[in-house]
C-alpha atoms as a PDB file:
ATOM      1  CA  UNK A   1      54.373 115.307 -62.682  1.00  0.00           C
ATOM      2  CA  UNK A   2      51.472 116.291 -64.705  1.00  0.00           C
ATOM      3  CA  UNK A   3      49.859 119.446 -65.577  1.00  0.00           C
ATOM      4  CA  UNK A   4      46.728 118.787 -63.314  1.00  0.00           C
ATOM      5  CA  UNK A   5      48.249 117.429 -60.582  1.00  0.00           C
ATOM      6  CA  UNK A   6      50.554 121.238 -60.790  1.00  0.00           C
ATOM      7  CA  UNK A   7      47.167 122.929 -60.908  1.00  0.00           C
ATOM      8  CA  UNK A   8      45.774 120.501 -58.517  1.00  0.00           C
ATOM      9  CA  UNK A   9      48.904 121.764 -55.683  1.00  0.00           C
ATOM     10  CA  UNK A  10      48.902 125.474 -56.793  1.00  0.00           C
ATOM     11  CA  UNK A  11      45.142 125.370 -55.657  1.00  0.00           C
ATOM     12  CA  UNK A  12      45.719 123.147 -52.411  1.00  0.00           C
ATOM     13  CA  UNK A  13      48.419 126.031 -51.776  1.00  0.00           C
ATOM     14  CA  UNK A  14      46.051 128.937 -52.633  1.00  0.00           C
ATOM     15  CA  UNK A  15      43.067 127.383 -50.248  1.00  0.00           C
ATOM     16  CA  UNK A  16      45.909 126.901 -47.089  1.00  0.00           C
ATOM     17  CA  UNK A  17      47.417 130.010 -47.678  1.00  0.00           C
ATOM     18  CA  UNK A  18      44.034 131.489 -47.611  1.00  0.00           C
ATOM     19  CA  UNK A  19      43.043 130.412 -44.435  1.00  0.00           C
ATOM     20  CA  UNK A  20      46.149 131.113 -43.172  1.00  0.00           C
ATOM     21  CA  UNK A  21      45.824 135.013 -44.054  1.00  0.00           C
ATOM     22  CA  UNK A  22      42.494 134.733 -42.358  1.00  0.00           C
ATOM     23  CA  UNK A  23      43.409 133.273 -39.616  1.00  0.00           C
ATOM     24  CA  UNK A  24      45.983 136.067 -39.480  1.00  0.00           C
ATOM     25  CA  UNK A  25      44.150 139.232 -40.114  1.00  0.00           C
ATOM     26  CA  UNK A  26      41.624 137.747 -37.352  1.00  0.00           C
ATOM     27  CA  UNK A  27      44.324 137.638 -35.066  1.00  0.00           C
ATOM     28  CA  UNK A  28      45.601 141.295 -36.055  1.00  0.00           C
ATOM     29  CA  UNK A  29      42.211 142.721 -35.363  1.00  0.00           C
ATOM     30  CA  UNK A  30      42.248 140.898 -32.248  1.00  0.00           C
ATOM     31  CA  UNK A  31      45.418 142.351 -31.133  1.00  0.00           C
ATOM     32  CA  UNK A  32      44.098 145.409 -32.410  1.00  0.00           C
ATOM     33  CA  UNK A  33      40.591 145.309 -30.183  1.00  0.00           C
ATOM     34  CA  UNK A  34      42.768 144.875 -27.178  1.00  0.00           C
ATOM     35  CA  UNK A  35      44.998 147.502 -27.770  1.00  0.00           C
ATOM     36  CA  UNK A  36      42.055 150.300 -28.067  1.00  0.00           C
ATOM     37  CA  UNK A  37      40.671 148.786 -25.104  1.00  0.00           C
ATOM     38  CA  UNK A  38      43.675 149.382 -23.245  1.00  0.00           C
ATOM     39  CA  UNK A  39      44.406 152.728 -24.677  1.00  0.00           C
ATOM     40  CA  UNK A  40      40.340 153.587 -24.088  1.00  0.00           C
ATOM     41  CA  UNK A  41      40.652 152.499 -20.267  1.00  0.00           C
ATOM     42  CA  UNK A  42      43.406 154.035 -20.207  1.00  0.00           C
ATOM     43  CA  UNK A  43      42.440 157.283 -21.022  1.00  0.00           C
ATOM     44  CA  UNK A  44      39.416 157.089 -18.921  1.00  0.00           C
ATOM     45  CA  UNK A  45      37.431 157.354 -21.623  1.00  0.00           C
ATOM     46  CA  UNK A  46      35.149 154.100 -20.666  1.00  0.00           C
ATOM     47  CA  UNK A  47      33.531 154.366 -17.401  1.00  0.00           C
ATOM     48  CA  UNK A  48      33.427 150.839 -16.911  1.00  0.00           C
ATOM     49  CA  UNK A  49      35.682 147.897 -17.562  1.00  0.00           C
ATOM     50  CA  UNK A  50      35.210 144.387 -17.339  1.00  0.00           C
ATOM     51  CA  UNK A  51      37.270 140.959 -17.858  1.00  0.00           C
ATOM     52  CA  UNK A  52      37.537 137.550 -17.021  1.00  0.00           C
ATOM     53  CA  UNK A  53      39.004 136.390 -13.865  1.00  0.00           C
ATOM     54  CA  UNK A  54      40.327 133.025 -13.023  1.00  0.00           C
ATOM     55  CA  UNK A  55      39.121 130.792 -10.011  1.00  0.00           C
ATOM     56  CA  UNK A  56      38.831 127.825  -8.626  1.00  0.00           C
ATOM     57  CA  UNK A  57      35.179 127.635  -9.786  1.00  0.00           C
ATOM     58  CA  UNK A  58      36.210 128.402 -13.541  1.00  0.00           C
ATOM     59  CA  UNK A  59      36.092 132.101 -15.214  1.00  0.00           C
ATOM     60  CA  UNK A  60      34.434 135.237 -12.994  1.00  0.00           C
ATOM     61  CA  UNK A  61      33.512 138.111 -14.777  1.00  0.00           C
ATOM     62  CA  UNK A  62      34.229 140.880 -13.002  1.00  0.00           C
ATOM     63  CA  UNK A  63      33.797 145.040 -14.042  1.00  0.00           C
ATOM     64  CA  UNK A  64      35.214 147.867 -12.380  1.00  0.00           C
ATOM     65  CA  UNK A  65      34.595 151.741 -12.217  1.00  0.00           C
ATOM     66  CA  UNK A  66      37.637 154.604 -11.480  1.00  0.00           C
ATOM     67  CA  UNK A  67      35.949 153.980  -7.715  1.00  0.00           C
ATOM     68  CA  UNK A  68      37.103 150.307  -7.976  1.00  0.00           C
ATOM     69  CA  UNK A  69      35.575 146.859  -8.381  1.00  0.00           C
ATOM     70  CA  UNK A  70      31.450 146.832  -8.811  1.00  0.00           C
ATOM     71  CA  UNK A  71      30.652 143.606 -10.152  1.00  0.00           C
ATOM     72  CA  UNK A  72      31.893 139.916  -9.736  1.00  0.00           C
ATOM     73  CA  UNK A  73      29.557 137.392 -11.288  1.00  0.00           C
ATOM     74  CA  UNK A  74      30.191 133.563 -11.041  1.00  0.00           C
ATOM     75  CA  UNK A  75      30.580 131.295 -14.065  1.00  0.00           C
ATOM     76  CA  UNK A  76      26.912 130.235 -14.173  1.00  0.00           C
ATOM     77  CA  UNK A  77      25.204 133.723 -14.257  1.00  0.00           C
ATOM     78  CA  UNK A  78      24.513 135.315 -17.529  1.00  0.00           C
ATOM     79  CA  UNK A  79      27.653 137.616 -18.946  1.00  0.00           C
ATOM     80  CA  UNK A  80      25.683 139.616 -21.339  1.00  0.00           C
ATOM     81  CA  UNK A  81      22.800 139.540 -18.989  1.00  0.00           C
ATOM     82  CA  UNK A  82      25.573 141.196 -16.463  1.00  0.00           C
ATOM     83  CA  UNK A  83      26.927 143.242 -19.001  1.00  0.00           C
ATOM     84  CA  UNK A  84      23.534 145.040 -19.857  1.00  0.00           C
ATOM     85  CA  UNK A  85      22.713 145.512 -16.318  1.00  0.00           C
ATOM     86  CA  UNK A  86      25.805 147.555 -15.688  1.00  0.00           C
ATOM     87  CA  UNK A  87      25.673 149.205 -18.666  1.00  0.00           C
ATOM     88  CA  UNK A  88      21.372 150.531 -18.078  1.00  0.00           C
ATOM     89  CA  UNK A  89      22.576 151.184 -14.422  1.00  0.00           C
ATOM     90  CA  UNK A  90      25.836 152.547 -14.319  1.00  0.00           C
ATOM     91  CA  UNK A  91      26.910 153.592 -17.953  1.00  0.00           C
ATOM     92  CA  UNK A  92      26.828 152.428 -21.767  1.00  0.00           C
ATOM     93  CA  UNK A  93      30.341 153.460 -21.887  1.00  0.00           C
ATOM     94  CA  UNK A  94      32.109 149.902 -20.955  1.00  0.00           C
ATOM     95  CA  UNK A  95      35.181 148.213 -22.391  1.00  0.00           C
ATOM     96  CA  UNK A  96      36.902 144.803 -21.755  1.00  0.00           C
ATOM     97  CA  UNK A  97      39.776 145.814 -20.448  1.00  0.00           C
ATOM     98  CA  UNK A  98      42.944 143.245 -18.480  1.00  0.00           C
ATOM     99  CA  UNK A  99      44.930 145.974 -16.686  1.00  0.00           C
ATOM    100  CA  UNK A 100      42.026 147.640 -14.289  1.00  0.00           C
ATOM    101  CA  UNK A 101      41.555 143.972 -13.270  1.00  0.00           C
ATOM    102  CA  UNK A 102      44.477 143.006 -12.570  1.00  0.00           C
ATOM    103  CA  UNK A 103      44.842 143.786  -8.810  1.00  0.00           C
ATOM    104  CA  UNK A 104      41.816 142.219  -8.363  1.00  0.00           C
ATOM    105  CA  UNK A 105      43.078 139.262 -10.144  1.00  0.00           C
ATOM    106  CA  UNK A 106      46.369 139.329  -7.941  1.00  0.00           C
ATOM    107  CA  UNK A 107      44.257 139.313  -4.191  1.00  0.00           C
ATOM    108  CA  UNK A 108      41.758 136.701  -6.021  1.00  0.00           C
ATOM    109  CA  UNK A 109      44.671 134.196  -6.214  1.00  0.00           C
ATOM    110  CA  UNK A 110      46.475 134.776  -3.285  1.00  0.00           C
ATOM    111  CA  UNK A 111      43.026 134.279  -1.160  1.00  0.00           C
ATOM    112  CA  UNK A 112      42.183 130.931  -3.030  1.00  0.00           C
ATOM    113  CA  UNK A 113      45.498 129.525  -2.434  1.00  0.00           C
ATOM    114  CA  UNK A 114      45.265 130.900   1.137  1.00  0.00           C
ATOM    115  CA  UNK A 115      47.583 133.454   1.628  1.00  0.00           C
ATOM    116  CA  UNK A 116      44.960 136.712   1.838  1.00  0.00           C
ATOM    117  CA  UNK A 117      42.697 136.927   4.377  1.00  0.00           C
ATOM    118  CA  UNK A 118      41.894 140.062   3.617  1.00  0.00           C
ATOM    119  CA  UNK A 119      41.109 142.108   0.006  1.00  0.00           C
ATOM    120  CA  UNK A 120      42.300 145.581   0.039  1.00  0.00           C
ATOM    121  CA  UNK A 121      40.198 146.555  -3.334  1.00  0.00           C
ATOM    122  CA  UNK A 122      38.715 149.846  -3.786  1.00  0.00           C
ATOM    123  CA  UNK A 123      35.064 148.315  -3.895  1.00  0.00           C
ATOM    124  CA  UNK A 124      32.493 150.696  -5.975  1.00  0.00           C
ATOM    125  CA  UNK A 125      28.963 150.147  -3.994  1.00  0.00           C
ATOM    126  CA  UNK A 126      27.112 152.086  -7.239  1.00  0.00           C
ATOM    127  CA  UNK A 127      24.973 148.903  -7.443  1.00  0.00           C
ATOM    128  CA  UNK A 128      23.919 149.056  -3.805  1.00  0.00           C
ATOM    129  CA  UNK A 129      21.109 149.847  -1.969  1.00  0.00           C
ATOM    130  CA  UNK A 130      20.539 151.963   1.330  1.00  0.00           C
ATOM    131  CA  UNK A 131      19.374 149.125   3.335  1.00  0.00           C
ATOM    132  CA  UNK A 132      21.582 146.670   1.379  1.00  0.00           C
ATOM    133  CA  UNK A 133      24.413 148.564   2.014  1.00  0.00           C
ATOM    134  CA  UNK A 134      24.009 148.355   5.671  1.00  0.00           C
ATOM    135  CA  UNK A 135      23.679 144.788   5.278  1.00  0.00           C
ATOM    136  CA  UNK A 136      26.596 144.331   3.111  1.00  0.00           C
ATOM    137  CA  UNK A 137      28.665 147.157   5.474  1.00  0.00           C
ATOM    138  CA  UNK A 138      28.306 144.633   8.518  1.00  0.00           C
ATOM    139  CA  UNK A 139      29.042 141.365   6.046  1.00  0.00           C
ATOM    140  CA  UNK A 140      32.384 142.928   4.742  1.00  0.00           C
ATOM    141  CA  UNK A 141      33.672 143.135   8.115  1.00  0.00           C
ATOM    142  CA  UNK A 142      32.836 139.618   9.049  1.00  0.00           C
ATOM    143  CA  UNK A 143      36.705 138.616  10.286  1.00  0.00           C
ATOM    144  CA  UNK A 144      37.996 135.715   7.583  1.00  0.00           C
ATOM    145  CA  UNK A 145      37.221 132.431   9.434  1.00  0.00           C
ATOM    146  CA  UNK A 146      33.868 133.974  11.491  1.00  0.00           C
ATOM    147  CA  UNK A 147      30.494 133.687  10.525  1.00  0.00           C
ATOM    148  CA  UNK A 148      27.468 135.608  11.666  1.00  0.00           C
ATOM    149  CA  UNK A 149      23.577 134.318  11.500  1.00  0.00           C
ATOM    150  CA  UNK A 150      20.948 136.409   9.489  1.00  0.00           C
ATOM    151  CA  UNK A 151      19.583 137.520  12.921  1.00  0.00           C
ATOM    152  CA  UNK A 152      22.598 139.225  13.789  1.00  0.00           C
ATOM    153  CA  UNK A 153      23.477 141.129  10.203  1.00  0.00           C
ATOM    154  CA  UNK A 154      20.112 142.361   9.863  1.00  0.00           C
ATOM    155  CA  UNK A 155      20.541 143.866  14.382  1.00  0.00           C
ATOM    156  CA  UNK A 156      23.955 144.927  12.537  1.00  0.00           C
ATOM    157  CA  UNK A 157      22.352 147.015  10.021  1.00  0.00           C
ATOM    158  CA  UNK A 158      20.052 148.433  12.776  1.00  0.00           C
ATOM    159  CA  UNK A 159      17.091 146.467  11.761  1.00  0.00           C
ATOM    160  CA  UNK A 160      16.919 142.937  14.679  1.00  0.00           C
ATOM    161  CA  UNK A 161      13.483 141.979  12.997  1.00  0.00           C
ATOM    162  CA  UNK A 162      14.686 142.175   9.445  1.00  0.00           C
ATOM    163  CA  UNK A 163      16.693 138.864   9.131  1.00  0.00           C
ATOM    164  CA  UNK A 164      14.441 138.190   5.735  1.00  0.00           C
ATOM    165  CA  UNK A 165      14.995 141.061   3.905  1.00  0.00           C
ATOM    166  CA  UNK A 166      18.704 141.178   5.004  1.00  0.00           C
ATOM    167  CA  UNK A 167      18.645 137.628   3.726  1.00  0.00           C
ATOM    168  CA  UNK A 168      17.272 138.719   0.657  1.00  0.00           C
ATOM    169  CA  UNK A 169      20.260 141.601   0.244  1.00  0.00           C
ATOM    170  CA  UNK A 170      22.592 138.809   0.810  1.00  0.00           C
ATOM    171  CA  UNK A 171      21.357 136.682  -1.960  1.00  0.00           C
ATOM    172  CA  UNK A 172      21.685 139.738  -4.304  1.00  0.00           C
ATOM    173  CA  UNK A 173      25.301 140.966  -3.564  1.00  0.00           C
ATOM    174  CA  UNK A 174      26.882 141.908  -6.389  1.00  0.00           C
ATOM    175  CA  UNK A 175      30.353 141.083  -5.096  1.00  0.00           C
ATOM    176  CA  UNK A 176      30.586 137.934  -3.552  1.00  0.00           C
ATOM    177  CA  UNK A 177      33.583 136.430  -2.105  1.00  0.00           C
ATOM    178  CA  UNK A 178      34.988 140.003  -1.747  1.00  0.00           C
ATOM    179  CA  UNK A 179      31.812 141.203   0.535  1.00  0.00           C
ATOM    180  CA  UNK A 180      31.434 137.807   2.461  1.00  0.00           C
ATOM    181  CA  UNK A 181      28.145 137.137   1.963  1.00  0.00           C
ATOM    182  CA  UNK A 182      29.325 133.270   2.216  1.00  0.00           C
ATOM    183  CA  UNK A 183      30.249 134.173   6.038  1.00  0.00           C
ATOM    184  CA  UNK A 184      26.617 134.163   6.838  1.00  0.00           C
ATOM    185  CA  UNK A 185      25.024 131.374   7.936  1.00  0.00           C
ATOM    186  CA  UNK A 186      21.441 130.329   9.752  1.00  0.00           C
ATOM    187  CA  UNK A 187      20.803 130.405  13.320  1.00  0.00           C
ATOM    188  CA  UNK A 188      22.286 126.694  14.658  1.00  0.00           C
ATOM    189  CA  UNK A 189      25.215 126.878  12.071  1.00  0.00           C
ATOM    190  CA  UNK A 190      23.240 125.811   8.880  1.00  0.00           C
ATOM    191  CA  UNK A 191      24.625 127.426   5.805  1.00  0.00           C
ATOM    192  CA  UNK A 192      21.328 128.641   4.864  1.00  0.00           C
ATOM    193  CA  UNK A 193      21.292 130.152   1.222  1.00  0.00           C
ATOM    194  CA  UNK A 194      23.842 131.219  -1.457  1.00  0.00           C
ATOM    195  CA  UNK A 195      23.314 132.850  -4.673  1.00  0.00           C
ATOM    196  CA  UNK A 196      26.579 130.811  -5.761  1.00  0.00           C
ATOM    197  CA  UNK A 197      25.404 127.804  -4.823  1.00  0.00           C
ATOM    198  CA  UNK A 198      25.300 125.597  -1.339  1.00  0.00           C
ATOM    199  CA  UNK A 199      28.953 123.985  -2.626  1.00  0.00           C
ATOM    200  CA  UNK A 200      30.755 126.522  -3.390  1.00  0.00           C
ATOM    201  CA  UNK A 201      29.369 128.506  -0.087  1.00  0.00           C
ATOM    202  CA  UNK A 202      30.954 125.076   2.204  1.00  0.00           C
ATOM    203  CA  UNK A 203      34.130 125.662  -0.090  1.00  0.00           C
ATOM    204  CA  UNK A 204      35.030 128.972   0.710  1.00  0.00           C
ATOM    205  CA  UNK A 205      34.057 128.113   4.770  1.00  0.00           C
ATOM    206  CA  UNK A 206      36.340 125.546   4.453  1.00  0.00           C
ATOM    207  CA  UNK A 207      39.002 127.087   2.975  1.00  0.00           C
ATOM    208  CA  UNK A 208      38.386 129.630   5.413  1.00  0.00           C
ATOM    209  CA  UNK A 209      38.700 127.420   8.659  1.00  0.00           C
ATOM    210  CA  UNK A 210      35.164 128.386   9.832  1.00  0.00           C
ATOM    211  CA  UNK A 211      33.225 124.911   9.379  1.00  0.00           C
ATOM    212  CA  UNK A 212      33.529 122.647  12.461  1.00  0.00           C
ATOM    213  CA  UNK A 213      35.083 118.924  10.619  1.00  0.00           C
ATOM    214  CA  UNK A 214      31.750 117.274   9.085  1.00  0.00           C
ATOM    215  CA  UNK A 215      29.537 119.948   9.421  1.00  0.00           C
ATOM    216  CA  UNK A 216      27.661 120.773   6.458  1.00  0.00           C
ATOM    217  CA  UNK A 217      24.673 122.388   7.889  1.00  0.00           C
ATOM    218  CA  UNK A 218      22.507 121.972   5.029  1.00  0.00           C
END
């Protein structure tokens, strides 16, 4: 073999092994990140903590306080949009973090494959309105497989002739599926809006038993 096509190998060996060191120092201080994540959640030294959670729907981001769970956001909305918001309204001090999720990962599943019908999360309502929170208060104990009409949250929450604005608390839950906004549907059985989409709102009824066979209601 000749002397180029040595030098030729040693540098073909030098450029892999390079990348390979890379590859593995990016990994390290990966494994690294996670691990002072955990130890920082841990510690309670981050007042928030957020991760990805799996669905049927693809990835949810959802964040957490020590009160429990105050943010679920579906694939579509913005996660550093998200992100920001709880960090200007809630606090700066946030951290991905698995293991304050992972309950919430755990009741996730079980309702998607149908064996929850009901969450037992510590919910954190920090992101909640006074009038929203009545809305959302009469939602959340909308029975899995019932359904309500705008008309009769909104006399729920103590207000009969505010079915728009309890429509418009609805739309701006900031933990659907948990809080069943979905549950809520027009007067006459249309499903009326969604912030998570018309689809995915018929999904979860129909997961749920609530939609009479080949109603869509749209």
């Amino acid at each position: 073999m000749s002397e180029t096509s040595n030098a030729g190998d040693g540098l073909e060996y030098v450029l892999r092994r390079g990348g390979e060191d890379e590859r593995d120092l990016r990994e390290q201080a990966s494994a690294a990140a996670r691990r002072l994540a955990a130890r920082i959640a841990g510690e309670g030294l981050a007042e928030l903590s957020y991760s990805w959670l799996d669905s049927p729907f693809g990835a949810l981001l959802a964040a957490s306080t020590s009160h429990g769970l105050v943010r679920l956001a579906f694939p579509e909305e913005d996660a550093e949009a998200v992100l920001d918001a709880l960090a200007q309204r809630i606090s700066p001090r946030i951290v991905e973090a698995r293991a304050p999720l992972e309950r919430a990962q755990r009741e996730l599943e079980e309702y998607f494959e149908g064996r929850r019908r009901t969450f037992e999360l510590a919910l954190d309502w920090a992101l909640i309105g006074a009038f929203a929170r009545r809305v959302l208060g009469v939602t959340y104990r909308i029975p899995y497989g019932g359904v309500l009409n705008y008309a009769q949250v909104a006399a729920g929450a103590g207000s009969p002739r505010a079915s728009r604005a309890a429509g418009n608390a609805l739309g701006a839950n900031p933990l659907p599926i948990v809080i069943p906004c979905h549950r809520v549907l027009r007067s006459g059985g249309a499903l009326g809006g969604y912030a998570g989409g018309l689809e995915r709102k018929q999904w979860l009824l129909e997961l749920e038993g609530a939609l009479e066979d080949g109603r869509s209601g749209r």
